[in-house]
C-alpha atoms as a PDB file:
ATOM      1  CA  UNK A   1      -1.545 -14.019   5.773  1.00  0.00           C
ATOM      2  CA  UNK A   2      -0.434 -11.306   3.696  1.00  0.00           C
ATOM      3  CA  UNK A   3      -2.402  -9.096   2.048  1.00  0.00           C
ATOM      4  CA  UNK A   4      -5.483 -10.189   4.108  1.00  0.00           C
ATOM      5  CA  UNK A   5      -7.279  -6.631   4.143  1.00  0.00           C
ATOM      6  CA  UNK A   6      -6.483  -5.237   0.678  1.00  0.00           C
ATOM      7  CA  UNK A   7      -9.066  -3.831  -1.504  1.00  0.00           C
ATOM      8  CA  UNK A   8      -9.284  -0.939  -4.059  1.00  0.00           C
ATOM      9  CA  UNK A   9      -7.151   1.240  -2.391  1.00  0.00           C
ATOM     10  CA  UNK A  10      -4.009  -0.943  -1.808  1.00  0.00           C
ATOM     11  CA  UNK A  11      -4.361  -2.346  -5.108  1.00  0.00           C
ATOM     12  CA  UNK A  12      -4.666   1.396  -6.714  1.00  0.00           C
ATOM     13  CA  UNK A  13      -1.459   2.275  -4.742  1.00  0.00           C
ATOM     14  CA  UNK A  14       0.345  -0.804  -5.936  1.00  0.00           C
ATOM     15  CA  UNK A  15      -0.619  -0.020  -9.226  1.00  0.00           C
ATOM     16  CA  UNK A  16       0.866   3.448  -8.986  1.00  0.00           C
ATOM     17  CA  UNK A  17       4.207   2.124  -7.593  1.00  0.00           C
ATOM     18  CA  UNK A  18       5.198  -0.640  -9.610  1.00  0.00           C
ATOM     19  CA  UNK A  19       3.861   1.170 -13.033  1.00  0.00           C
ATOM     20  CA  UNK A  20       5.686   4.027 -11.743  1.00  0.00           C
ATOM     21  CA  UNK A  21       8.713   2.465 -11.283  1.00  0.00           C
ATOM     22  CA  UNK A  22       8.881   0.964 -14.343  1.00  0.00           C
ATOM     23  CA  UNK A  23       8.949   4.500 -16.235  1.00  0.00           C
ATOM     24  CA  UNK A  24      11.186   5.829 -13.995  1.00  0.00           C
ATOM     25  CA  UNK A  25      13.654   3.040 -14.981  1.00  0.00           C
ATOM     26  CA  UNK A  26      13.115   3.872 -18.904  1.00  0.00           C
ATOM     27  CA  UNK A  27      13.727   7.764 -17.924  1.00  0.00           C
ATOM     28  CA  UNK A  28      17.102   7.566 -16.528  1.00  0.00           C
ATOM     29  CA  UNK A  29      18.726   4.969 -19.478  1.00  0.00           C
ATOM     30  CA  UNK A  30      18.341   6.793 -22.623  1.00  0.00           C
ATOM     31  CA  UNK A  31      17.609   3.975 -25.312  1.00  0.00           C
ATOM     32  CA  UNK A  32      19.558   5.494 -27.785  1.00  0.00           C
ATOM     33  CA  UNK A  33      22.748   4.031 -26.619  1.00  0.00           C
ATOM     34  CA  UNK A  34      21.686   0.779 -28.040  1.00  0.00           C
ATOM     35  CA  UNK A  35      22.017   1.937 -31.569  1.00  0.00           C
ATOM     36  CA  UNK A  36      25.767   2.286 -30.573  1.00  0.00           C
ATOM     37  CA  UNK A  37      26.128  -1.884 -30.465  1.00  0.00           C
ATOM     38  CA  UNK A  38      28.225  -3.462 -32.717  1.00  0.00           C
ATOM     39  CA  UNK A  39      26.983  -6.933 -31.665  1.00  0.00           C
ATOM     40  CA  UNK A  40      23.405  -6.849 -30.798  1.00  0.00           C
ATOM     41  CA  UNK A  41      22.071 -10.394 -28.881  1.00  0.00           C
ATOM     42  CA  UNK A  42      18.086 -10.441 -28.971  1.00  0.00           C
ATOM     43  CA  UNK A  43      16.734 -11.585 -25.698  1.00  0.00           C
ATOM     44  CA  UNK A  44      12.955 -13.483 -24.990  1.00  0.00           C
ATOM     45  CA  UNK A  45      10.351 -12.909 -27.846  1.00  0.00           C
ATOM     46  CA  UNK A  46      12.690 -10.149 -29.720  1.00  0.00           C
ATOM     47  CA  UNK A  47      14.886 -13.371 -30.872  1.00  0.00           C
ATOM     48  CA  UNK A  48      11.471 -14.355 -32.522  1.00  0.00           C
ATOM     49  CA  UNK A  49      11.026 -10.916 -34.331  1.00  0.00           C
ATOM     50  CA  UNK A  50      14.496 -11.748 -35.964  1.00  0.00           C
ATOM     51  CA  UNK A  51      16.010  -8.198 -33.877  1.00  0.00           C
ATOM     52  CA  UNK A  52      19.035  -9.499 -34.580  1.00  0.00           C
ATOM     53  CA  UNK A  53      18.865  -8.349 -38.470  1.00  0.00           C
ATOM     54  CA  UNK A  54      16.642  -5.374 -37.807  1.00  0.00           C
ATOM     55  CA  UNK A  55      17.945  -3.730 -34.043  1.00  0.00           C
ATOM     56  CA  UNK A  56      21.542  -2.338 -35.540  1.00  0.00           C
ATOM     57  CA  UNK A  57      19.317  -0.189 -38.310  1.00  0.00           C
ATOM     58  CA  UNK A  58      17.596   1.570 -35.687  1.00  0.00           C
ATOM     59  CA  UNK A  59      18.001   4.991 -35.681  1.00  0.00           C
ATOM     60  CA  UNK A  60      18.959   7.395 -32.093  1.00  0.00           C
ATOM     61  CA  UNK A  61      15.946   8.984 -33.608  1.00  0.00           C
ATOM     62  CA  UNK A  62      13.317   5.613 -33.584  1.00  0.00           C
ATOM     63  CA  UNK A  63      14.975   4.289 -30.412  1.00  0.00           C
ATOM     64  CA  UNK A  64      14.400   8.024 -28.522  1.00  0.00           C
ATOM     65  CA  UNK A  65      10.576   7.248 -30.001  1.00  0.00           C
ATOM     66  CA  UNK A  66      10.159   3.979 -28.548  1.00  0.00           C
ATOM     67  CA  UNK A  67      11.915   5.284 -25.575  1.00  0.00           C
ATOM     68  CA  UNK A  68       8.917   8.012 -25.336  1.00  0.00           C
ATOM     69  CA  UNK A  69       6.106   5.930 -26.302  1.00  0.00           C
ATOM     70  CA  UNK A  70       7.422   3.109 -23.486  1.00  0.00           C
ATOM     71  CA  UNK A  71       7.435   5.877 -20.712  1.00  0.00           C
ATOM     72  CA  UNK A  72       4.060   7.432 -21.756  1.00  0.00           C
ATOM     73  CA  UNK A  73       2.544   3.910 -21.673  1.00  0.00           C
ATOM     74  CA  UNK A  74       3.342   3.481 -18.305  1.00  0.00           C
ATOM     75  CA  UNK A  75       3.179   6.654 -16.882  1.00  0.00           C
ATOM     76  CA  UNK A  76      -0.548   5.990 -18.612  1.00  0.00           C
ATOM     77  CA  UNK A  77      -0.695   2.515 -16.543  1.00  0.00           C
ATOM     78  CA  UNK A  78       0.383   4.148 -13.436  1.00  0.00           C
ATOM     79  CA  UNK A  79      -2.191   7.040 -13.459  1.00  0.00           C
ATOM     80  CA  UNK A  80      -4.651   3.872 -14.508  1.00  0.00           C
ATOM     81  CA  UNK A  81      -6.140   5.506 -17.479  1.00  0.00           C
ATOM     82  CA  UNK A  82      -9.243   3.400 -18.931  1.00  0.00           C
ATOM     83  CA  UNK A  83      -9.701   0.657 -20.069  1.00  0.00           C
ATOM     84  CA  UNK A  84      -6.912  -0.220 -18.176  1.00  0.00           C
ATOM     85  CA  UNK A  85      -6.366  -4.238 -19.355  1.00  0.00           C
ATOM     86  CA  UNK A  86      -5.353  -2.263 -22.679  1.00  0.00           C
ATOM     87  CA  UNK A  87      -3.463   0.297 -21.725  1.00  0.00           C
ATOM     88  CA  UNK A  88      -1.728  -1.819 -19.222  1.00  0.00           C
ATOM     89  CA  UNK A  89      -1.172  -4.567 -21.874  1.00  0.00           C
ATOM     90  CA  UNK A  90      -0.080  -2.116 -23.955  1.00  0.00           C
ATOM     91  CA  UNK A  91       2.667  -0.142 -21.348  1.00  0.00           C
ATOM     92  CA  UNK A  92       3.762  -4.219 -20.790  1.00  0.00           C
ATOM     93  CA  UNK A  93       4.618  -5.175 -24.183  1.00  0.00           C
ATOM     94  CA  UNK A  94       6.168  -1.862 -24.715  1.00  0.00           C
ATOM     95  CA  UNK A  95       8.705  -2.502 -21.291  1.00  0.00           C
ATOM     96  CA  UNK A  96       9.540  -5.440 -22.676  1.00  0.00           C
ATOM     97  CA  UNK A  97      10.487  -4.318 -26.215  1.00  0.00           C
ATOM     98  CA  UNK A  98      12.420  -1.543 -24.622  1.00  0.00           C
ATOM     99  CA  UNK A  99      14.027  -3.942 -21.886  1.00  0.00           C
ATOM    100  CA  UNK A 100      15.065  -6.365 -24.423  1.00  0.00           C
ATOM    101  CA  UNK A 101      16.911  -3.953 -26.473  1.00  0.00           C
ATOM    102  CA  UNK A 102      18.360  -2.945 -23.603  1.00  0.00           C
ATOM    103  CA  UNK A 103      19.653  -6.093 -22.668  1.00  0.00           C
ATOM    104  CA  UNK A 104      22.129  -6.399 -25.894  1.00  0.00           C
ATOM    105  CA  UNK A 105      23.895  -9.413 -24.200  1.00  0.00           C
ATOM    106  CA  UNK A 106      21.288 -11.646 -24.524  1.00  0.00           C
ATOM    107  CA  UNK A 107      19.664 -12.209 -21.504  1.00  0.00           C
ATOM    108  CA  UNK A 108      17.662  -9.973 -18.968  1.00  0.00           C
ATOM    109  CA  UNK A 109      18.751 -10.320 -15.447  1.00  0.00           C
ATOM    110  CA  UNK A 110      17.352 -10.857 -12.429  1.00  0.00           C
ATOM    111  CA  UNK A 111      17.529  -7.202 -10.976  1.00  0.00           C
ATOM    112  CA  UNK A 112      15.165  -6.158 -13.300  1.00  0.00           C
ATOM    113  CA  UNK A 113      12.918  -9.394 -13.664  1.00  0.00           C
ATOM    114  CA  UNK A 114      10.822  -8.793 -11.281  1.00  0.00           C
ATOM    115  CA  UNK A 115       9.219  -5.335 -11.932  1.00  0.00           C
ATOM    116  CA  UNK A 116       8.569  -6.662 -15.045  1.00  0.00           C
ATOM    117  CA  UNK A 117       7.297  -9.374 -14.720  1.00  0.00           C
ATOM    118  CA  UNK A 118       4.866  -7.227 -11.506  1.00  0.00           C
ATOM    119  CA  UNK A 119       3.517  -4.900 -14.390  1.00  0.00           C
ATOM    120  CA  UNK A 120       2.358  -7.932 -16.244  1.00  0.00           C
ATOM    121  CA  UNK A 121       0.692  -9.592 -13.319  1.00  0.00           C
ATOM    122  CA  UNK A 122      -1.422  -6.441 -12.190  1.00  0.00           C
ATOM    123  CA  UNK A 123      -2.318  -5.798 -15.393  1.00  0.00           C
ATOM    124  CA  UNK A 124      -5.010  -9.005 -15.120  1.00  0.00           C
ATOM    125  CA  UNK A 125      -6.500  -7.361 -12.355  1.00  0.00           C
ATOM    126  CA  UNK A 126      -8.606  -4.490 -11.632  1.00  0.00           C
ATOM    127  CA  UNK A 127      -6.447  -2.355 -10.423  1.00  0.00           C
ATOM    128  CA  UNK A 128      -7.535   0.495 -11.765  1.00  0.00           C
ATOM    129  CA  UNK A 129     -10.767   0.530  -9.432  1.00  0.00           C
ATOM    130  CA  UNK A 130      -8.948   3.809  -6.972  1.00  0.00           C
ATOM    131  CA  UNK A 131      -6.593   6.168  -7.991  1.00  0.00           C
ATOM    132  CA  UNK A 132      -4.365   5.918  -4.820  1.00  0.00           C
ATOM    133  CA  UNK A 133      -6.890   6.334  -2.061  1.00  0.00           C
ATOM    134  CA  UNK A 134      -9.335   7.953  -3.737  1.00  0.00           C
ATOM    135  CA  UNK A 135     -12.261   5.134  -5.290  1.00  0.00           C
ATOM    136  CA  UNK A 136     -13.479   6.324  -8.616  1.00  0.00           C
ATOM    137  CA  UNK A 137     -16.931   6.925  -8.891  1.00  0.00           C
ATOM    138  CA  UNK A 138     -17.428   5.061 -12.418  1.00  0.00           C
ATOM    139  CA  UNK A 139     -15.578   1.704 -10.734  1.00  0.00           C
ATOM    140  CA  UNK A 140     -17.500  -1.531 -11.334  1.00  0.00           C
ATOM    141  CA  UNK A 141     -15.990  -2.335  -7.588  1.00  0.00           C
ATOM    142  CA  UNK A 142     -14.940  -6.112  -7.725  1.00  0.00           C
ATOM    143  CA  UNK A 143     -14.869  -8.294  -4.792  1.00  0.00           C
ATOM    144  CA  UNK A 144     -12.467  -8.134  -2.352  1.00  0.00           C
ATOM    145  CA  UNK A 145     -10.741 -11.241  -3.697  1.00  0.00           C
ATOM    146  CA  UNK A 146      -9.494  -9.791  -6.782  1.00  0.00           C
ATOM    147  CA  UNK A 147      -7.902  -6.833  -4.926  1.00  0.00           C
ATOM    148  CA  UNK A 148      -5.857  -9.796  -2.603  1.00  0.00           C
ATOM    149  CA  UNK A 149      -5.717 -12.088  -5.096  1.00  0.00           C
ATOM    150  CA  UNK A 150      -3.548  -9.432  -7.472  1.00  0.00           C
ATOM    151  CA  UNK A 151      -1.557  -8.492  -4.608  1.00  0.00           C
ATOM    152  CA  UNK A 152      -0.597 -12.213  -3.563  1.00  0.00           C
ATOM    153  CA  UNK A 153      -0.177 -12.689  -6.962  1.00  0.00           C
ATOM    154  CA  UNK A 154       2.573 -10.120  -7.808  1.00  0.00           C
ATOM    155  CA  UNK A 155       4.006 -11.129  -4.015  1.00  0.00           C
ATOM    156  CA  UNK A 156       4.417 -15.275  -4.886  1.00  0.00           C
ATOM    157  CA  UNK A 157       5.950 -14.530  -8.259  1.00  0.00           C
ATOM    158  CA  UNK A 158       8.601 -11.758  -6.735  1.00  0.00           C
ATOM    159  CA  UNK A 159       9.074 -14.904  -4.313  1.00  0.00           C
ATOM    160  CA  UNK A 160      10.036 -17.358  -6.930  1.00  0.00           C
ATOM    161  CA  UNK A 161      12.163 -15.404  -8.619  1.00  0.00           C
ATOM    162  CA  UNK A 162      14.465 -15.616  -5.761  1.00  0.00           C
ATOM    163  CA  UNK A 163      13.497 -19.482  -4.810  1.00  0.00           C
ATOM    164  CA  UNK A 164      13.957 -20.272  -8.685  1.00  0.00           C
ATOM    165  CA  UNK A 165      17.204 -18.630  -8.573  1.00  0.00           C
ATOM    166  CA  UNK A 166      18.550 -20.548  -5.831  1.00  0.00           C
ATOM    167  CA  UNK A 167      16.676 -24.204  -7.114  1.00  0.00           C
ATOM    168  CA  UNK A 168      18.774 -23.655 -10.177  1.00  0.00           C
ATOM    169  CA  UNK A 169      21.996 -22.907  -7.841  1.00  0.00           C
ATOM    170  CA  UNK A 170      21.335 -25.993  -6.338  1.00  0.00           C
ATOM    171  CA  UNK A 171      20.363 -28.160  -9.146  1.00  0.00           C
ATOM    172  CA  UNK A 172      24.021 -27.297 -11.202  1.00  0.00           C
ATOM    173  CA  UNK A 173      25.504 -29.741  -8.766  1.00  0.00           C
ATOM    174  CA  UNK A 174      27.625 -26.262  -7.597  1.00  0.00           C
ATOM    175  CA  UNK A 175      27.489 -28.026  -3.894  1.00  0.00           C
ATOM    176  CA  UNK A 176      30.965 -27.245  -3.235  1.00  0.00           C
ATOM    177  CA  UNK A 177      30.637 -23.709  -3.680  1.00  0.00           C
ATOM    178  CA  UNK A 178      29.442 -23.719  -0.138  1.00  0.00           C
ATOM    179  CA  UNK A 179      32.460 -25.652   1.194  1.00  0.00           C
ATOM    180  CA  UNK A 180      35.412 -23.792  -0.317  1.00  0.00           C
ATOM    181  CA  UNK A 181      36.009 -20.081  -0.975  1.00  0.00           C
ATOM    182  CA  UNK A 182      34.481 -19.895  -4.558  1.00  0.00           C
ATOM    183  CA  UNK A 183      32.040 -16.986  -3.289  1.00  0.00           C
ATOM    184  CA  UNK A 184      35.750 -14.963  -2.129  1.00  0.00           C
ATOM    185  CA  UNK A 185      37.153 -15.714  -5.729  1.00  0.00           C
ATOM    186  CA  UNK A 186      34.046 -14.575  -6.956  1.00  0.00           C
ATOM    187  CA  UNK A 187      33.736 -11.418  -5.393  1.00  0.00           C
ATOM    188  CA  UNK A 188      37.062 -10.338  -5.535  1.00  0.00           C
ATOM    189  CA  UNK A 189      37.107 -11.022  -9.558  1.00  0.00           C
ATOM    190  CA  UNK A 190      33.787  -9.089  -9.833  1.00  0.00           C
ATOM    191  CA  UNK A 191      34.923  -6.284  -8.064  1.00  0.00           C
ATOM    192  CA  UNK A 192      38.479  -6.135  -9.715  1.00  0.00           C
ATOM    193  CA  UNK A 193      36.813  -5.936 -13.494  1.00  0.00           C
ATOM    194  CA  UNK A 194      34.613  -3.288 -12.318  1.00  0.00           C
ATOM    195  CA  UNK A 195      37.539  -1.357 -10.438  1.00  0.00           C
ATOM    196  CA  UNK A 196      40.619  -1.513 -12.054  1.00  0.00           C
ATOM    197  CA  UNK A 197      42.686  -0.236  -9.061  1.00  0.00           C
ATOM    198  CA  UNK A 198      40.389  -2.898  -6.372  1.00  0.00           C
ATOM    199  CA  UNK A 199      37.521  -1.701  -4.313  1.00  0.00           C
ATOM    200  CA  UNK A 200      35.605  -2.974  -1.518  1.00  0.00           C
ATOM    201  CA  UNK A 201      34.987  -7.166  -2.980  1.00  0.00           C
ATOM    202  CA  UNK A 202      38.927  -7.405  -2.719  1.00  0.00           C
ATOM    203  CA  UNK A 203      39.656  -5.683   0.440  1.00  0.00           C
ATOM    204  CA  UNK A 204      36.510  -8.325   1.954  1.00  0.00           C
ATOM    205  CA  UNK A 205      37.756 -10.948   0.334  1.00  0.00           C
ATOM    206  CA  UNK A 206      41.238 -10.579   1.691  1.00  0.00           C
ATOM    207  CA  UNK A 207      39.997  -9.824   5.277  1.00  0.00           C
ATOM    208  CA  UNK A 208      39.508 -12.517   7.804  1.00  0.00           C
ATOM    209  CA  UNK A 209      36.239 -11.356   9.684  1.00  0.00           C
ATOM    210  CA  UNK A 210      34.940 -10.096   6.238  1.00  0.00           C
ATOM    211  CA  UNK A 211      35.835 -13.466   4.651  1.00  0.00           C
ATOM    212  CA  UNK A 212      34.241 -15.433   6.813  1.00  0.00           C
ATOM    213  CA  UNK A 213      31.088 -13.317   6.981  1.00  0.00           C
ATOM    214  CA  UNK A 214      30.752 -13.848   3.378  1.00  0.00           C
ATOM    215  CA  UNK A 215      31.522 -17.553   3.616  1.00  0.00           C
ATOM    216  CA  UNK A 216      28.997 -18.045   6.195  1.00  0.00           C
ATOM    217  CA  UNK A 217      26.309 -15.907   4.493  1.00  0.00           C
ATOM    218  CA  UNK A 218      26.235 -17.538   1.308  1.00  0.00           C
ATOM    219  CA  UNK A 219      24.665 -20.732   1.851  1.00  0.00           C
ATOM    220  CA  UNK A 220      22.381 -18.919   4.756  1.00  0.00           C
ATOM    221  CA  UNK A 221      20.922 -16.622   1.625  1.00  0.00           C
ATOM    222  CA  UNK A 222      20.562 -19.307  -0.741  1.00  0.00           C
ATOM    223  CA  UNK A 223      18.407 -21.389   2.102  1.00  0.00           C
ATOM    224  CA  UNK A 224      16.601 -17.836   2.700  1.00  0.00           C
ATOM    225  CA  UNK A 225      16.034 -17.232  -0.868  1.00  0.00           C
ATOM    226  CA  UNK A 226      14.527 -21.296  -1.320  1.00  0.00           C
ATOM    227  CA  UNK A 227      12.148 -20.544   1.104  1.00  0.00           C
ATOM    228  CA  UNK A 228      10.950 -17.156  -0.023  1.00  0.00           C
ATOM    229  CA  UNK A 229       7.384 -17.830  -0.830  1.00  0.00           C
ATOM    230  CA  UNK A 230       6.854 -18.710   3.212  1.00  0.00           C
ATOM    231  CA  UNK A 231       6.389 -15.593   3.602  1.00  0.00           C
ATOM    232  CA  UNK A 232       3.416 -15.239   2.479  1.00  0.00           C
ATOM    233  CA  UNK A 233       1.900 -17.053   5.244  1.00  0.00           C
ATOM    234  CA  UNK A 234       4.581 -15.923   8.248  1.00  0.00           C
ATOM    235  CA  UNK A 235       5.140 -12.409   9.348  1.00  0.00           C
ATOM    236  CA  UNK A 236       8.089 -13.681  11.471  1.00  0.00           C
ATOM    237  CA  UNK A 237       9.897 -15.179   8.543  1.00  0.00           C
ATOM    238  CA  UNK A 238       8.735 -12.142   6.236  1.00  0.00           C
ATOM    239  CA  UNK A 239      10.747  -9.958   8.677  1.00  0.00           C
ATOM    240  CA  UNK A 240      13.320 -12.401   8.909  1.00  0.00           C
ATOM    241  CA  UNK A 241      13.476 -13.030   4.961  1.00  0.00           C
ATOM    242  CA  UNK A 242      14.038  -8.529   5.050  1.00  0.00           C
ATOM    243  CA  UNK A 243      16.521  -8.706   7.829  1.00  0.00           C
ATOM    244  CA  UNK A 244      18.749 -11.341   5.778  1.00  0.00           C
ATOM    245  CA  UNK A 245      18.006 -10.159   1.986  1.00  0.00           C
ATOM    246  CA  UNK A 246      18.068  -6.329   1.844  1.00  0.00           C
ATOM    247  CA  UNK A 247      21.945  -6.544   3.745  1.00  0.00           C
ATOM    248  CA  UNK A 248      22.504  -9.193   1.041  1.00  0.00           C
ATOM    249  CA  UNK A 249      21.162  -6.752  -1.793  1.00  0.00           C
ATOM    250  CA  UNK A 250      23.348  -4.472  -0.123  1.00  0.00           C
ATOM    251  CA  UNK A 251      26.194  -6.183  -0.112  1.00  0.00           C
ATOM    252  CA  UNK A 252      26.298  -7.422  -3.882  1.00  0.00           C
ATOM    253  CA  UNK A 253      26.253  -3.708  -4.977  1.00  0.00           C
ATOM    254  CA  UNK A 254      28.745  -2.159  -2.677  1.00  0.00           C
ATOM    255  CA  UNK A 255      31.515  -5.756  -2.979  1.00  0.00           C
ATOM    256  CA  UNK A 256      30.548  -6.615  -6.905  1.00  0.00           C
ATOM    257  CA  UNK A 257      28.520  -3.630  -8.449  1.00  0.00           C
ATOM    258  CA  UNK A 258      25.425  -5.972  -8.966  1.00  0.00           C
ATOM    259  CA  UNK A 259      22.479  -3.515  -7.806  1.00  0.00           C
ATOM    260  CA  UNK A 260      19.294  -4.699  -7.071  1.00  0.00           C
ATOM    261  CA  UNK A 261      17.572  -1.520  -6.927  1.00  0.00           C
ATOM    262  CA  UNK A 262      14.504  -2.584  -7.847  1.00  0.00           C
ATOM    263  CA  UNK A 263      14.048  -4.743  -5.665  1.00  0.00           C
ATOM    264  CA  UNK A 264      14.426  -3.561  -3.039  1.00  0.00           C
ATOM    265  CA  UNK A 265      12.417  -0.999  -3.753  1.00  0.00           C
ATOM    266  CA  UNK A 266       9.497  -3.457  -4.115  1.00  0.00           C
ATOM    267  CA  UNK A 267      10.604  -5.183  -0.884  1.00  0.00           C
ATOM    268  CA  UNK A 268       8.342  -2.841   1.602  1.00  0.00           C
ATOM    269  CA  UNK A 269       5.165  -3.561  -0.992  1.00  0.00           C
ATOM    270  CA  UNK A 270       5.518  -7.189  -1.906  1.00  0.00           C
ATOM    271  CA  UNK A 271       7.085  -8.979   1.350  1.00  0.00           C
ATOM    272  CA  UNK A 272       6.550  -5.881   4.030  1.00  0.00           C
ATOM    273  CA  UNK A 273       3.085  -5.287   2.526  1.00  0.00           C
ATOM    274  CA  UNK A 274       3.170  -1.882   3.217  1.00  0.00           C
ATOM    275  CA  UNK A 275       1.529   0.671   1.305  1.00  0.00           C
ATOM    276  CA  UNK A 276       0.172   4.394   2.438  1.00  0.00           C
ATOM    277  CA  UNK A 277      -2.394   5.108   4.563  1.00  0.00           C
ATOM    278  CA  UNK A 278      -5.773   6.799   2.690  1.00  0.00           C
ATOM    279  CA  UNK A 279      -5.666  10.598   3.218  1.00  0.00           C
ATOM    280  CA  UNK A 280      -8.273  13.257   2.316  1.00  0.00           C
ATOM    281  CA  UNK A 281     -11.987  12.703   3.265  1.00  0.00           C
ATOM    282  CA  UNK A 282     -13.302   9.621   2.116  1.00  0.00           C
ATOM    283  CA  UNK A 283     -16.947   9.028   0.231  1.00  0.00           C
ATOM    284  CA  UNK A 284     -20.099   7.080   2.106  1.00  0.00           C
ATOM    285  CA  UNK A 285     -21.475   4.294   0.393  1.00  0.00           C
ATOM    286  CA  UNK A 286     -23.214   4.467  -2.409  1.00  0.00           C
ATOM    287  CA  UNK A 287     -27.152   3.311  -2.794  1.00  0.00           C
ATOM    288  CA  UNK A 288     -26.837  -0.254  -2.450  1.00  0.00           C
ATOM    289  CA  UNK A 289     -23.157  -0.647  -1.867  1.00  0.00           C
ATOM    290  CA  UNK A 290     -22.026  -2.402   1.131  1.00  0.00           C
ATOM    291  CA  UNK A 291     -19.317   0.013   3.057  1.00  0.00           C
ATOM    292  CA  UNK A 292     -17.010  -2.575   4.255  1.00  0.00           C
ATOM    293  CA  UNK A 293     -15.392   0.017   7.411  1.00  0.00           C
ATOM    294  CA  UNK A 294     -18.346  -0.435   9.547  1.00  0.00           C
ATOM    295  CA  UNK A 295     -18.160  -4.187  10.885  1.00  0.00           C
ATOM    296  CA  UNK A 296     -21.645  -5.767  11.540  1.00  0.00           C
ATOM    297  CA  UNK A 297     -23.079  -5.955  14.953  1.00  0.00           C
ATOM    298  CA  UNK A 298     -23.480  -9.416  16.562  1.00  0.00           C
END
């Protein structure tokens, strides 16, 4: 199962990575480019806050402040500053003001769905117990349940974001997408609005071998991506679910311009379960703390 040995440590790097990622994705769009919208569309809870009336007033000024306040937030959750169920609820609500502002078409997609909807779900968990592989020395050290339970937690929610995606694929009655060449057409359309001139999605979609490969893939991913939260309980079809989705990922960006960067950058934590090994010299136990390395003799 995955995730069976996590404690402190894994949960601490996790922390660090998704929380990390999250800034890094509010350094490299600069927010003032939404005050340059002629036709805002509020997405989630903003539509609530009436941001329709208020989000074209914003100045480059105010949105380069929320853009600075956002990244210090979660450069805060990342480096898991205390008390970390604030700060971390804090550096959440802040991603998704900034992300919905963002998102001036009115809806957030799913490339960037699932890191934040990760920094929400570690942020009900102690994951602020080790910074990286180092256990602080004021941590009220939970069980070793809440360190697996977070991590599973974060892992089956990436999962149905994909098996959601491809319920609601399913459900539209769009059957005979898989039958005719609707995914060629759509590929080829993507990629000529993106490139003018034609890119790669035309020349694949033209091609025979290409054409069929993307023919044949399409319902295999959808099947992959219904299954997705298997994998928490099978290392074979974890590795499998990698082998099909991350060419897929690949694919969509380099035929249609639809990146999932984010993903699969949380691919090796969430489905590989990989994170790094401890380094440096680590503590003994403390007086009446259980150290959890030595196994008990028979």
């Amino acid at each position: 199962v995955l995730f069976d040995d996590a404690n402190a440590r894994t949960l601490g790097w996790a922390r660090i990575w998704v929380f990390g990622l999250a800034a890094f994705s509010r350094v490299i769009f600069p927010l003032e480019e939404v005050t340059y919208l002629t036709d805002y569309t509020p997405v989630g809870f903003l539509e609530l806050l009436g941001a329709r009336h208020w989000v074209p007033s914003i100045t480059p000024a105010v949105a380069h402040g929320i853009q600075v306040a956002t990244i210090a937030l979660l450069g805060a959750a990342a480096a898991g500053l205390r008390p970390f169920p604030l700060v971390a609820g804090a550096a959440c609500v802040a991603f998704t003001v900034s992300e919905g502002l963002m998102r001036g078409g009115g809806v957030i997609p799913h490339a960037h769905m699932c890191l934040l909807l990760s920094t929400y779900v570690l942020a009900f968990f102690p994951a602020a117990d080790a910074v990286g592989a180092f256990p602080r020395e004021d941590a009220s050290r939970a069980p070793r349940a809440s360190y697996r339970g977070a991590l599973v937690a974060a892992s089956l929610v990436f999962a149905l974001t994909y098996a959601l995606a491809a319920t609601r694929r399913l459900s539209v009655g769009a059957v005979g997408v898989y039958l005719d060449d609707s995914i060629l057409v759509a590929t080829a359309t993507r990629d000529a609005e993106i490139a003018l001139s034609g890119g790669w999605g035309v020349w694949a979609s033209g091609h025979q071998i290409a054409g069929w490969m993307l023919r044949i893939g399409f319902p295999i991913v959808t099947l992959v991506e219904l299954l997705s939260p298997l994998w928490l309980f099978s290392r074979w079809f974890r590795w499998g679910w990698i082998a099909v989705m991350v060419p897929f990922h690949l694919g969509t960006g380099l035929l249609m311009e639809i990146w999932f960067t984010y993903n699969l950058l949380l691919i090796p934590l969430l489905v590989a379960g990989w994170v790094p090994p401890p380094r440096g010299r680590r503590r003994g136990p403390r007086v009446g703390e259980i150290d959890d390395r030595i196994p008990p003799r028979a």
